[in-house]
N, C-alpha and C. Protein backbone atom coordinates (compact mmCIF):
# COMPACT_ATOMS: atom_id res chain seq x y z
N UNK A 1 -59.80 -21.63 39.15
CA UNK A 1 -61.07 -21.28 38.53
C UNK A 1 -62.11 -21.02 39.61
N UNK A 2 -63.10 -20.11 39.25
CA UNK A 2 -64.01 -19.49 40.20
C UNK A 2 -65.38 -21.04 40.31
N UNK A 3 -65.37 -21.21 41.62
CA UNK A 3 -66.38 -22.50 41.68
C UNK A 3 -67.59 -21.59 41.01
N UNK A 4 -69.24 -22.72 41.08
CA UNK A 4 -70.23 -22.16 40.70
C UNK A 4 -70.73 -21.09 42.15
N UNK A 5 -70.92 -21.70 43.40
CA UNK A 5 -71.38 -21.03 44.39
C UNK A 5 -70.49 -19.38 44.47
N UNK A 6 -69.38 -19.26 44.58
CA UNK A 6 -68.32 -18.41 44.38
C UNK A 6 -69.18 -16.86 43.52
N UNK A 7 -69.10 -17.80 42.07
CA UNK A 7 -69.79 -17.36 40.68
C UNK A 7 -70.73 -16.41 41.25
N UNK A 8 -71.58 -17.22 42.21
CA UNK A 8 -73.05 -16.93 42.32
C UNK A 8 -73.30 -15.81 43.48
N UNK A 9 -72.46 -15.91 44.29
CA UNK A 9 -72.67 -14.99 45.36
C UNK A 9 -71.81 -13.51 45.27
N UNK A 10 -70.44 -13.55 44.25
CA UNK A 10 -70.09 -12.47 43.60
C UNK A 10 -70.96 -11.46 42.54
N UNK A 11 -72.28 -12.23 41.97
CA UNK A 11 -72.58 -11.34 41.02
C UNK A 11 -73.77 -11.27 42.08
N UNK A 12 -73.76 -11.71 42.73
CA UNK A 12 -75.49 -11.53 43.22
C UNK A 12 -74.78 -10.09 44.13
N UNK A 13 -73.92 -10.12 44.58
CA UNK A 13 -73.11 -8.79 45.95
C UNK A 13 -73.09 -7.73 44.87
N UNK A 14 -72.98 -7.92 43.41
CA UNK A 14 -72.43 -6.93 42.45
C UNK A 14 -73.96 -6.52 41.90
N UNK A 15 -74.91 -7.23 41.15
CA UNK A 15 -76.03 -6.87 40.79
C UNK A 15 -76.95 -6.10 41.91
N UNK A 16 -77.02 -6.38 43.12
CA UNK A 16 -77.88 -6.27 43.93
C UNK A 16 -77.97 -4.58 44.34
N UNK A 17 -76.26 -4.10 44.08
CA UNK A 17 -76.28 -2.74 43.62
C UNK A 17 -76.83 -2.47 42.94
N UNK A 18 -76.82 -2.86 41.53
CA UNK A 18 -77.97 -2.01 40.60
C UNK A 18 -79.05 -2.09 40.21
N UNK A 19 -79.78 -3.17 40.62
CA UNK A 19 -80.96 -3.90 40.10
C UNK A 19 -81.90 -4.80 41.09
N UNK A 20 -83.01 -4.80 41.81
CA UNK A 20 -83.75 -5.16 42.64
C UNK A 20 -83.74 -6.78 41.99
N UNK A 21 -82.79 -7.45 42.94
CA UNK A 21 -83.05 -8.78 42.51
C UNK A 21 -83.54 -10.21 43.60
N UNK A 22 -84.10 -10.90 42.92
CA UNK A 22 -85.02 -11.88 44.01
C UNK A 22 -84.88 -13.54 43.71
N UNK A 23 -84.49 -14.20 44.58
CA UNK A 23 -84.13 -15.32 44.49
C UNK A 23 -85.56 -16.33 44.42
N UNK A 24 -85.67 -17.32 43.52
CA UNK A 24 -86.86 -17.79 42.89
C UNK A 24 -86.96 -19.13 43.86
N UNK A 25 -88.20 -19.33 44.65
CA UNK A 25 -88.09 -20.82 45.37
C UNK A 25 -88.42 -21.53 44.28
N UNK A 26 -88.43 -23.08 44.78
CA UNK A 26 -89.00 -23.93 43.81
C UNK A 26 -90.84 -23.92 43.32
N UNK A 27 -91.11 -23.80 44.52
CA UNK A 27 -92.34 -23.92 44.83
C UNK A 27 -93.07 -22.44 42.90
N UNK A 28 -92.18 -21.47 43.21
CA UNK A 28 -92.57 -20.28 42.47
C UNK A 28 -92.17 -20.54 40.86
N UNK A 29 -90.87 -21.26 40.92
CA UNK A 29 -90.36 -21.67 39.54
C UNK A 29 -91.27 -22.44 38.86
N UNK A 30 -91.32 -23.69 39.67
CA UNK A 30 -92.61 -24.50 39.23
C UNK A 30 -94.01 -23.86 38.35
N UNK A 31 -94.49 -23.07 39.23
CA UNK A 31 -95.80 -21.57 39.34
C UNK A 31 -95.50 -21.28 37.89
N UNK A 32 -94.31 -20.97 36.92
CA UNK A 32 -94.27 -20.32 36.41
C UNK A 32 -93.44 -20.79 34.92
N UNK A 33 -93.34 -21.92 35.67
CA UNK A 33 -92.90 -23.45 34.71
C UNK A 33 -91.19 -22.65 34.03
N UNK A 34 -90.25 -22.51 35.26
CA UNK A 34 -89.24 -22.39 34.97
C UNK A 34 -88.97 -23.88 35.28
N UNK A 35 -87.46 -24.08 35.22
CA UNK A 35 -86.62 -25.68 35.78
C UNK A 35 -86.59 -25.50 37.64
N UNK A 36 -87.18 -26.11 37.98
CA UNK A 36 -87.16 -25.76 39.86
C UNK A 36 -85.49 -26.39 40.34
N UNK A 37 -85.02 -27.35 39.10
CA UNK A 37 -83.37 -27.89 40.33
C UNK A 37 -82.53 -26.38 40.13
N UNK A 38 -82.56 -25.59 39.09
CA UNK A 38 -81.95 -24.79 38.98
C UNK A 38 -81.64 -23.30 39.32
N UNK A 39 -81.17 -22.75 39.59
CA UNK A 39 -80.89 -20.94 40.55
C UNK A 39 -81.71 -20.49 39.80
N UNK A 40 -82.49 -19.79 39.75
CA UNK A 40 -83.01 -18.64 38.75
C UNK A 40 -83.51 -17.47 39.68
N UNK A 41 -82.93 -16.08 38.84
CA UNK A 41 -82.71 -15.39 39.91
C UNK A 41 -84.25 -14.26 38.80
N UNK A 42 -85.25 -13.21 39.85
CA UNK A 42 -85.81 -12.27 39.05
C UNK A 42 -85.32 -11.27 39.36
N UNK A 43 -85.16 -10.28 38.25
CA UNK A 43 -84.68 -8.59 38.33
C UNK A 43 -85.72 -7.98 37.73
N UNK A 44 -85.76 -6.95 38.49
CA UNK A 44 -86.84 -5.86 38.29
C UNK A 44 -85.92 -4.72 37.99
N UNK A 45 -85.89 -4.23 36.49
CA UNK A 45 -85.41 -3.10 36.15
C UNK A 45 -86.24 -2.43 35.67
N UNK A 46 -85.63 -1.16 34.70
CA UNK A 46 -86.19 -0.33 34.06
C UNK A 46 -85.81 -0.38 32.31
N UNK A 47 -86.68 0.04 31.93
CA UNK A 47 -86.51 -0.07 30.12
C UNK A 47 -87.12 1.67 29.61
N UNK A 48 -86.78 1.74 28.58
CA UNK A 48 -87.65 2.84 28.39
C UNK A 48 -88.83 2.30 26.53
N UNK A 49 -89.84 2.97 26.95
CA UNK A 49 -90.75 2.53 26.17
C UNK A 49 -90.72 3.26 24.60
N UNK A 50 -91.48 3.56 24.01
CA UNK A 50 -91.16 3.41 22.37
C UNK A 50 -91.69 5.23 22.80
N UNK A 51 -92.10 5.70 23.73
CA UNK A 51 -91.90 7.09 23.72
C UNK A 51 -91.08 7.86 24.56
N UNK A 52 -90.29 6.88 25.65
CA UNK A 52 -88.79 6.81 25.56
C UNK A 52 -89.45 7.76 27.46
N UNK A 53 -90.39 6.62 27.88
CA UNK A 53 -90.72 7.14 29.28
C UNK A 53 -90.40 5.76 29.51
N UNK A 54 -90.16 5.15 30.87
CA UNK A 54 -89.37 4.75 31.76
C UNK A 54 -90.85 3.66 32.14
N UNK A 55 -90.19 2.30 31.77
CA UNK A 55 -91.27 1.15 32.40
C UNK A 55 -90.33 -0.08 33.33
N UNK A 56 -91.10 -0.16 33.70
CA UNK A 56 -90.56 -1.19 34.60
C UNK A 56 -90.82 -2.87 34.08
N UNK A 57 -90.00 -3.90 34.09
CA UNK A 57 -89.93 -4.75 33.36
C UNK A 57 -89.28 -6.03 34.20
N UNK A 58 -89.57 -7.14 33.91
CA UNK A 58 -88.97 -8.21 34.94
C UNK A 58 -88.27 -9.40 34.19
N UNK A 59 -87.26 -9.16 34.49
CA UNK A 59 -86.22 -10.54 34.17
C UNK A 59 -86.26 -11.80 34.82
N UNK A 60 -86.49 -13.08 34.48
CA UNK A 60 -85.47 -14.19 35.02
C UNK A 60 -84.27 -14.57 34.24
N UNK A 61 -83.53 -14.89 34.89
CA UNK A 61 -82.12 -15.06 35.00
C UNK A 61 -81.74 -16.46 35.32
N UNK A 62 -81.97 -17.56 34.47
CA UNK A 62 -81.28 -18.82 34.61
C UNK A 62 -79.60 -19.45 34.73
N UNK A 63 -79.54 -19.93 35.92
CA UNK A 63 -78.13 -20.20 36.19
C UNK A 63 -78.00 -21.66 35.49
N UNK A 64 -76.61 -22.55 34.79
CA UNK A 64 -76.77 -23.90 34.92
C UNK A 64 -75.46 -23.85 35.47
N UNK A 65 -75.60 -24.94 35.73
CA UNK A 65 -75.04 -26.13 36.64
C UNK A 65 -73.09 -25.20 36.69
N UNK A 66 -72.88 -25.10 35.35
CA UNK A 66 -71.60 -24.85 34.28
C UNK A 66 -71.15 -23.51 34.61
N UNK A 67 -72.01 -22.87 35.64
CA UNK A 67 -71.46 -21.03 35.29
C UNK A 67 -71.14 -21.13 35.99
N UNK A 68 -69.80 -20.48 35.91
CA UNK A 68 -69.78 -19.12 34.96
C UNK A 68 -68.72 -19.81 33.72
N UNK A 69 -69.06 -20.63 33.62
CA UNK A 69 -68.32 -21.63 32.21
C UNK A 69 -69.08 -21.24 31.14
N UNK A 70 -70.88 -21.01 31.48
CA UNK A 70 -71.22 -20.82 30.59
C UNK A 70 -72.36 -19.32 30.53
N UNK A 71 -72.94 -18.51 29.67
CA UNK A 71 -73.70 -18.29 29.66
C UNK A 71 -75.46 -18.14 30.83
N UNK A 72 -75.67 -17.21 31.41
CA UNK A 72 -77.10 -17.31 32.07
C UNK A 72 -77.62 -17.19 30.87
N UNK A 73 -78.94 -17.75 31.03
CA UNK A 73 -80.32 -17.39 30.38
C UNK A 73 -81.17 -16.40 30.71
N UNK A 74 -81.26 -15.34 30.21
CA UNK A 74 -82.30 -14.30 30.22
C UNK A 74 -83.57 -14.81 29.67
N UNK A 75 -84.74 -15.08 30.56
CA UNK A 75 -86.23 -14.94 29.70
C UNK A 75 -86.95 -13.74 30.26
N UNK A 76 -88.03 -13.23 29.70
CA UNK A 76 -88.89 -11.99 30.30
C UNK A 76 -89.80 -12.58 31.07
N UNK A 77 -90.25 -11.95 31.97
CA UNK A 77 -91.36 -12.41 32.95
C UNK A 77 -92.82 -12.87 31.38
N UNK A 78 -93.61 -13.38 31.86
CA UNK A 78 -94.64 -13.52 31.15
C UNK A 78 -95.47 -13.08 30.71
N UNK A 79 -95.59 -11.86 32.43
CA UNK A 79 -96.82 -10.60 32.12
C UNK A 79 -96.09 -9.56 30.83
N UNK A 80 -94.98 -9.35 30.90
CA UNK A 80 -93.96 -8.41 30.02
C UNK A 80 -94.02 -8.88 28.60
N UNK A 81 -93.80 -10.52 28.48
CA UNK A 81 -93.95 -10.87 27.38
C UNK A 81 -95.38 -10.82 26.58
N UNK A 82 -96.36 -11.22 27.21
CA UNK A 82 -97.64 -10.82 26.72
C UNK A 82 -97.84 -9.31 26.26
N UNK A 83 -97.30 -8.47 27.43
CA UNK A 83 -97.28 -6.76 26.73
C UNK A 83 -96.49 -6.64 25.50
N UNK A 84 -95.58 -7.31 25.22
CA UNK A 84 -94.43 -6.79 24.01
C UNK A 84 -94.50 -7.57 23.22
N UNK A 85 -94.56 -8.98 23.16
CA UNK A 85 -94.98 -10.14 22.10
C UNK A 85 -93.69 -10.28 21.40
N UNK A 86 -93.68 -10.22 20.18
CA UNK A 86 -92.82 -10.42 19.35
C UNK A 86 -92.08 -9.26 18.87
N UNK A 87 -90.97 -9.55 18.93
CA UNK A 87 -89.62 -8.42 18.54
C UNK A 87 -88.51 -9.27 18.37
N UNK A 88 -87.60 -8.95 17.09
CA UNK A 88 -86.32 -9.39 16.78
C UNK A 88 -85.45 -9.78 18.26
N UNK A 89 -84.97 -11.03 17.92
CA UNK A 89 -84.48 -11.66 19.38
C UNK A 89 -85.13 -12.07 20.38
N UNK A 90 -86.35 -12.17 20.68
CA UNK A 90 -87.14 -12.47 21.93
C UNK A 90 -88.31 -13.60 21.15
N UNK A 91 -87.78 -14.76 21.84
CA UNK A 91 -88.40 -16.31 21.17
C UNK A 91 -89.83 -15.95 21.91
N UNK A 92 -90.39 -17.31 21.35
CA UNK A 92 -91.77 -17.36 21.63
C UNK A 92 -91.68 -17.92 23.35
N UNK A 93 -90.85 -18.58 23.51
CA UNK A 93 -90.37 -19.11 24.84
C UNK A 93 -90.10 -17.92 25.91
N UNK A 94 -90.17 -17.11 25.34
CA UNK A 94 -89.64 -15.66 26.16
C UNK A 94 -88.05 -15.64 26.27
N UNK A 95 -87.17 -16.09 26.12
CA UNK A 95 -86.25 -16.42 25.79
C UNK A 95 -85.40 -15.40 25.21
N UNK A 96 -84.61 -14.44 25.58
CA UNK A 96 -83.71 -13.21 24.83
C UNK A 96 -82.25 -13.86 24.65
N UNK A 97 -82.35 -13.89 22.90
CA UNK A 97 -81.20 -13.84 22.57
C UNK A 97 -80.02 -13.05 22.83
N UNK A 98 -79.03 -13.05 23.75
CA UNK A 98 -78.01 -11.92 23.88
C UNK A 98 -76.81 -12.08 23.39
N UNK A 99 -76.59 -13.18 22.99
CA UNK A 99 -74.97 -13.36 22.44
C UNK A 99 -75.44 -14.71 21.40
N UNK A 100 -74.01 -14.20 20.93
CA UNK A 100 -73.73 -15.39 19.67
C UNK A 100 -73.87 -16.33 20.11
N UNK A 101 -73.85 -17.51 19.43
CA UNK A 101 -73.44 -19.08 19.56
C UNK A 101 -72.32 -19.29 19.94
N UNK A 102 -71.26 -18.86 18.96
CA UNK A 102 -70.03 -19.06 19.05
C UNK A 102 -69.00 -18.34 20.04
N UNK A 103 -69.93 -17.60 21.32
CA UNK A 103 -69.43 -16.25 22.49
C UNK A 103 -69.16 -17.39 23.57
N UNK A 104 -68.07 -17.26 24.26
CA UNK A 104 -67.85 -17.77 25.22
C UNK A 104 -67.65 -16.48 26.55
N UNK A 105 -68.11 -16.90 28.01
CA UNK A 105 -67.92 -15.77 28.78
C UNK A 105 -66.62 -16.03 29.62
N UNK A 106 -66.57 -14.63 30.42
CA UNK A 106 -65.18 -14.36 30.77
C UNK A 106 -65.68 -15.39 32.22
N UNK A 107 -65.38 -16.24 32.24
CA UNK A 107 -65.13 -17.24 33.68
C UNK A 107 -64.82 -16.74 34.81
N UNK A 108 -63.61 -15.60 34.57
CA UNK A 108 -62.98 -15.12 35.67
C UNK A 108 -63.82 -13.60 36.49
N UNK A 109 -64.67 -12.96 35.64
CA UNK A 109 -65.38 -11.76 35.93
C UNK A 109 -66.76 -12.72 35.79
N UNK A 110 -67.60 -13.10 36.22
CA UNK A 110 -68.76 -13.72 36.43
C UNK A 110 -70.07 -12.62 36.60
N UNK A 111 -69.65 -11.72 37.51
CA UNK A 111 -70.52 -10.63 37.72
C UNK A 111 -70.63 -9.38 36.74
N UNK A 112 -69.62 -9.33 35.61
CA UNK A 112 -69.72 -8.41 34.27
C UNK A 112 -70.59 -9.37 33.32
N UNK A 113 -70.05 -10.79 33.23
CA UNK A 113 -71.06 -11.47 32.43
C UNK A 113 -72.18 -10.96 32.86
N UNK A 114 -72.90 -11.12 33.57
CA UNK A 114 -74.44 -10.57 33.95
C UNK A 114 -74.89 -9.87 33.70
N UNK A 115 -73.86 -8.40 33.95
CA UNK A 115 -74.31 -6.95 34.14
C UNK A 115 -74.51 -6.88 32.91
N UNK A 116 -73.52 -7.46 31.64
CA UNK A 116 -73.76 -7.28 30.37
C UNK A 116 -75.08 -7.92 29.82
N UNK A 117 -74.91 -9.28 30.18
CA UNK A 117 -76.53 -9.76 29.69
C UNK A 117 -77.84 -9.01 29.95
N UNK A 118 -77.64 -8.70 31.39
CA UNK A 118 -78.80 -7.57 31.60
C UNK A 118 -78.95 -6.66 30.60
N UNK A 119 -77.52 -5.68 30.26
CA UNK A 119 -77.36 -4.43 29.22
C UNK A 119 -77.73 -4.92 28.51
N UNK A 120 -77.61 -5.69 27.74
CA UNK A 120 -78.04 -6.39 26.26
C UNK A 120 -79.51 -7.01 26.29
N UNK A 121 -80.20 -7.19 27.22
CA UNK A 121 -81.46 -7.82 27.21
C UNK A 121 -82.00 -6.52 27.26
N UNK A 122 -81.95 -5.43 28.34
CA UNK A 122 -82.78 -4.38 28.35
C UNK A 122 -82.96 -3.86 26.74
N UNK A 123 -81.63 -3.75 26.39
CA UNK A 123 -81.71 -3.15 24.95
C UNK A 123 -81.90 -3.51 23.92
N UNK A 124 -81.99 -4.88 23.67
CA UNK A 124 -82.47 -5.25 22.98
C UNK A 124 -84.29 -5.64 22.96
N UNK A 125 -84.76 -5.16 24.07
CA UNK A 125 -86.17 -5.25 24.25
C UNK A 125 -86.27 -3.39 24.11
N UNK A 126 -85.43 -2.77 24.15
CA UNK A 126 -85.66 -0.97 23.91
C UNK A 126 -85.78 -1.22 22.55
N UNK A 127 -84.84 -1.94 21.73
CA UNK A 127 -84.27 -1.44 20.24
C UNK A 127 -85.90 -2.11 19.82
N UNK A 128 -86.58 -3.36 20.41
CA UNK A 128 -87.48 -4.21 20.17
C UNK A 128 -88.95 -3.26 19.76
N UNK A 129 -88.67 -2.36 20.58
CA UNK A 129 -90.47 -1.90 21.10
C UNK A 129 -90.44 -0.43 20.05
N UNK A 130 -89.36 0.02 19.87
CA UNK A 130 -89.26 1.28 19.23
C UNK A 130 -89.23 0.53 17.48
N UNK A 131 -89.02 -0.42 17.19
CA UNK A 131 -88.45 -1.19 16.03
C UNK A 131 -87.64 -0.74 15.36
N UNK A 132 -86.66 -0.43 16.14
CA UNK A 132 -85.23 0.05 15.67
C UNK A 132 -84.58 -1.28 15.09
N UNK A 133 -84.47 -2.51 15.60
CA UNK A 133 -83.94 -3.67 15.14
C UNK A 133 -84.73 -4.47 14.11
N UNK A 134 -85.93 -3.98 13.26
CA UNK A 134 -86.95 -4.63 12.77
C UNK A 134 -85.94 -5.61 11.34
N UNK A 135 -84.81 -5.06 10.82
CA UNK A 135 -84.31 -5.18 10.04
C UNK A 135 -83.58 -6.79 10.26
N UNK A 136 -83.67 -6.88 11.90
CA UNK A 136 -82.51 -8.07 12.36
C UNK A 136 -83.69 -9.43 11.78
N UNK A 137 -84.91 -9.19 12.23
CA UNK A 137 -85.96 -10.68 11.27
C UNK A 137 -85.67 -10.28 10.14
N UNK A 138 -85.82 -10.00 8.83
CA UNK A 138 -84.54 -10.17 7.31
C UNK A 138 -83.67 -11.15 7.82
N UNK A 139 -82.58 -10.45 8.44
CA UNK A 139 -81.21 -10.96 8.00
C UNK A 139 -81.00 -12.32 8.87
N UNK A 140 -82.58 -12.98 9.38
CA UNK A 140 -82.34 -14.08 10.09
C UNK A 140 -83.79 -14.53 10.10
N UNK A 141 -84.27 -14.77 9.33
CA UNK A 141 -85.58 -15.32 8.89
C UNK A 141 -85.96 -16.55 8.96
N UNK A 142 -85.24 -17.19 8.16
CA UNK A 142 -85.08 -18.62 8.31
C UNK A 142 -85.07 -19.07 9.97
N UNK A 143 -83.95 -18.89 10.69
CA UNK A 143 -83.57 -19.37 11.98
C UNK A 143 -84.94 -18.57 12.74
N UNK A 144 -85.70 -17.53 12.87
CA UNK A 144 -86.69 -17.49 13.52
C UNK A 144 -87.85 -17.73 13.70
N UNK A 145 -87.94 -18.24 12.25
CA UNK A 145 -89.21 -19.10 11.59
C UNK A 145 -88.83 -20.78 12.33
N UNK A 146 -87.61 -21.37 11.80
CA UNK A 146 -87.47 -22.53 11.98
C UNK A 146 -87.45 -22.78 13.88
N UNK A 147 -87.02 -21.95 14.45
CA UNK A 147 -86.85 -21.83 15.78
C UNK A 147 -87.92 -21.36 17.20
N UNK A 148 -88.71 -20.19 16.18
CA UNK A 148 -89.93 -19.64 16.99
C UNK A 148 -91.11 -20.11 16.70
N UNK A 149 -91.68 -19.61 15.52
CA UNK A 149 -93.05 -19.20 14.64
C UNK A 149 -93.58 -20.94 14.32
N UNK A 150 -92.94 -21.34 13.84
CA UNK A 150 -93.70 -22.75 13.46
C UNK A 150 -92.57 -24.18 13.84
N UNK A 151 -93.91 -24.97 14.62
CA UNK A 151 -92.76 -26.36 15.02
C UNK A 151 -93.45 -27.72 14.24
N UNK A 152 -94.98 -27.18 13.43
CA UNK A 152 -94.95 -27.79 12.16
C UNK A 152 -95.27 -27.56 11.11
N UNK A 153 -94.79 -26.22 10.58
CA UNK A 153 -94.70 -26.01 8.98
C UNK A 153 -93.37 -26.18 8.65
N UNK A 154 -93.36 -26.08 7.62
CA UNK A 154 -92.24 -26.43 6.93
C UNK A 154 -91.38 -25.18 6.01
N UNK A 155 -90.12 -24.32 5.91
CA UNK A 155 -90.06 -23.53 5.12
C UNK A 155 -89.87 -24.32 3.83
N UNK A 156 -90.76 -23.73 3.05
CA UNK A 156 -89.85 -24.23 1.27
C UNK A 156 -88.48 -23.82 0.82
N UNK A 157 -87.53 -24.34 0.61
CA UNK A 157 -86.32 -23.54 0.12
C UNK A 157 -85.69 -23.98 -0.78
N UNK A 158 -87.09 -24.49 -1.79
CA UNK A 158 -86.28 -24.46 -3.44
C UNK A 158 -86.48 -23.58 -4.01
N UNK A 159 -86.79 -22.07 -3.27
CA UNK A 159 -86.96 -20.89 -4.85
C UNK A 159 -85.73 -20.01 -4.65
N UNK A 160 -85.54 -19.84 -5.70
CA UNK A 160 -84.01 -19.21 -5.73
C UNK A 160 -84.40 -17.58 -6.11
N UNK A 161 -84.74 -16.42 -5.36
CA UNK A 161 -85.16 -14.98 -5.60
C UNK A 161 -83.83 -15.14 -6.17
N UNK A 162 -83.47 -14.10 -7.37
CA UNK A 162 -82.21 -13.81 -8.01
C UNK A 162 -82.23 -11.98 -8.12
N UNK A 163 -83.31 -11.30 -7.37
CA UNK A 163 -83.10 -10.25 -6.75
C UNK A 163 -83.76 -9.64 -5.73
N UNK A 164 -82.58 -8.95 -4.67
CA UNK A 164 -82.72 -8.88 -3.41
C UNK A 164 -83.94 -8.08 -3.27
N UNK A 165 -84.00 -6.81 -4.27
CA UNK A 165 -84.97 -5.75 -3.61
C UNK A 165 -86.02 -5.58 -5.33
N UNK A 166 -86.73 -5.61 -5.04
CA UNK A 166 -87.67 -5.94 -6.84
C UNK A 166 -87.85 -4.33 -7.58
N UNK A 167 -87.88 -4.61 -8.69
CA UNK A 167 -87.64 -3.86 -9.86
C UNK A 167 -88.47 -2.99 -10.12
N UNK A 168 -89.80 -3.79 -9.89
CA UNK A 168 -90.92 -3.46 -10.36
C UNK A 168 -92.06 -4.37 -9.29
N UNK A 169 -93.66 -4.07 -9.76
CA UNK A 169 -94.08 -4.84 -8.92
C UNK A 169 -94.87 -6.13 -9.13
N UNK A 170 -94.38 -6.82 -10.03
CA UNK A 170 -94.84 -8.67 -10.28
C UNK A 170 -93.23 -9.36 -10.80
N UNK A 171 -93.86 -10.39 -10.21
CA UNK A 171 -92.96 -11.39 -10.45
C UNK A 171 -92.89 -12.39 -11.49
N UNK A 172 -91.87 -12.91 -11.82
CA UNK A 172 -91.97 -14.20 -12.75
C UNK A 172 -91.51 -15.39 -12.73
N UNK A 173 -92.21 -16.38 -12.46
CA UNK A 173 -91.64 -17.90 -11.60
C UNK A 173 -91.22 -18.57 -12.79
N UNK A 174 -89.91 -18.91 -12.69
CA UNK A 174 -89.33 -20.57 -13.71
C UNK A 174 -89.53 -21.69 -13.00
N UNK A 175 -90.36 -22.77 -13.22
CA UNK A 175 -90.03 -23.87 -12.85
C UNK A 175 -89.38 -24.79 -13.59
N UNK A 176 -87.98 -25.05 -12.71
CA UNK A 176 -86.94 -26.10 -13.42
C UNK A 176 -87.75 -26.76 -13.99
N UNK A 177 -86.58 -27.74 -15.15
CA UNK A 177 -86.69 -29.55 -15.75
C UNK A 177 -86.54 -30.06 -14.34
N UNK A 178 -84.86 -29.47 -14.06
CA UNK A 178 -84.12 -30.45 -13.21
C UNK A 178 -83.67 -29.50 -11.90
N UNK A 179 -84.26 -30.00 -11.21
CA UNK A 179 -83.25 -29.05 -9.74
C UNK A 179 -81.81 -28.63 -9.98
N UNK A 180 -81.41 -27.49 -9.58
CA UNK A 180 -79.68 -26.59 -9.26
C UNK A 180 -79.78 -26.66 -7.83
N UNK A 181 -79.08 -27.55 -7.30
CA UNK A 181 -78.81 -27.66 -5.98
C UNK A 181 -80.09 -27.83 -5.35
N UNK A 182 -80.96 -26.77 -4.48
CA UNK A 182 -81.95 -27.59 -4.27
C UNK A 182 -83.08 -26.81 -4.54
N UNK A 183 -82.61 -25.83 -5.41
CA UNK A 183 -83.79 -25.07 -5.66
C UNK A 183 -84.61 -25.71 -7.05
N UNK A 184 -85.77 -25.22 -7.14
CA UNK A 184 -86.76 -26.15 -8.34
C UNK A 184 -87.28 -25.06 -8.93
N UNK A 185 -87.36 -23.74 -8.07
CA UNK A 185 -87.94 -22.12 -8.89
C UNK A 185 -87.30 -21.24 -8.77
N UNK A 186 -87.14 -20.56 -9.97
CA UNK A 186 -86.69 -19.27 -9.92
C UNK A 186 -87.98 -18.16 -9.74
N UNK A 187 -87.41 -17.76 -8.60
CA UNK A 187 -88.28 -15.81 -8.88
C UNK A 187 -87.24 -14.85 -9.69
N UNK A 188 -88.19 -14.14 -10.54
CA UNK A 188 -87.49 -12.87 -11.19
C UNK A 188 -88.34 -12.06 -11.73
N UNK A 189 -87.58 -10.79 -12.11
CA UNK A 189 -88.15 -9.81 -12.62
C UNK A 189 -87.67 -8.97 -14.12
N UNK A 190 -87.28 -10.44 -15.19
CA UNK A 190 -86.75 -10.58 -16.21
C UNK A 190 -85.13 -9.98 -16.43
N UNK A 191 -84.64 -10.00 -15.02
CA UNK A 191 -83.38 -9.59 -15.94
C UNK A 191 -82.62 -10.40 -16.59
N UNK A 192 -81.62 -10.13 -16.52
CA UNK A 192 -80.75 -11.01 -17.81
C UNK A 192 -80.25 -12.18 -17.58
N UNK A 193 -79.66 -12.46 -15.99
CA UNK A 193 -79.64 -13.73 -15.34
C UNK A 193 -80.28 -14.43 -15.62
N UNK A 194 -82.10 -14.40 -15.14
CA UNK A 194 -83.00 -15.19 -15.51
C UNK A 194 -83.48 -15.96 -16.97
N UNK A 195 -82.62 -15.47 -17.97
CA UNK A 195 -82.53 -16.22 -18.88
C UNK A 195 -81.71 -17.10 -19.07
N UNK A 196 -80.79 -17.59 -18.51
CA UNK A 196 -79.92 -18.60 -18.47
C UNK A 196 -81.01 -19.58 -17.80
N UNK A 197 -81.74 -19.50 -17.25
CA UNK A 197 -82.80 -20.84 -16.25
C UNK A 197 -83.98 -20.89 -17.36
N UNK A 198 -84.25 -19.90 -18.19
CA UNK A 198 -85.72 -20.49 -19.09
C UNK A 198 -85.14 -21.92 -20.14
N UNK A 199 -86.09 -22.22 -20.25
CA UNK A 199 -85.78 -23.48 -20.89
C UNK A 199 -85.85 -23.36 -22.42
């Protein structure tokens, strides 16, 4: 198995081809309230903007302890994040989601892990700014609310919508006797379902 130092000096010989990259002292990590015991490397690439001209953009690149066992961390520089704010995948932490949970990386290619995270961070901050991905907050709402947006509200999730895209434009709330699992309201827009829940 490829040690971590190994890991580290193969992708840095491999990135350094394509991407202006800069090794972070402590003194600067600190500055910028990354983890100072840990590698974190900055890249200065290119993105293209929502009129599809060419900006320049800055990565850090968190190593742990575990790689190439595990995953780097991509966050955006700060100044970048302040310009772009919020977009599907990019936490309030600055933080770019690039892979699943359940993705494990190739151990043995250490320096494609990267190149890919890079690919996938650039583009997913392209797909971000153009709002080509606007659709990905829908289909993950919950987890970006519970994860980004609020660390003390609370989502409600006893109303049970019983349709996806509405009919018309008002709604009509049932409130249970008795809770169905853990919902206590129905939303609807009288169809025929919704009569099985009136009382």
């Amino acid at each position: 198995m490829i040690e971590y130092k190994e890991a580290l000096e193969r992708v840095s010989l491999y990135i350094e081809k394509r991407e202006k990259v800069r090794e972070l002292s402590e003194y600067y990590k600190k500055k910028i309230g990354l983890p100072e015991l840990l590698d974190v490397w900055e890249i200065t690439t290119e993105i293209l903007d929502k009129w599809n001209k060419i900006k320049n953009i800055r990565f850090h690149i968190v190593f742990f302890p575990d790689f190439p066992l595990s995953f780097p961390k991509i966050l955006l520089s700060k100044e970048d994040f302040e310009n772009i704010n919020y977009i599907p995948h990019l936490q309030v932490d600055r933080l770019i989601c690039i892979f699943q949970n359940n993705s494990e990386p190739n151990f043995q290619l250490p320096e494609k892990v990267v190149e890919e995270a890079i690919r996938r961070a650039k583009n997913i901050l392209e797909e971000g700014i153009k709002g080509n991905n606007d659709k990905d907050y829908e289909e993950e709402f919950e987890a970006y609310w519970d994860s980004n947006y609020s660390k003390k509200d609370l989502v409600n999730k006893s109303f049970l919508l019983l349709n996806v895209k509405p009919l018309k434009q008002n709604f009509d709330l049932i409130s249970l006797e008795k809770p169905i699992n853990r919902f206590r309201y129905v939303i609807h827009q009288n169809e025929n379902i919704a009569l099985n829940f009136k009382a």
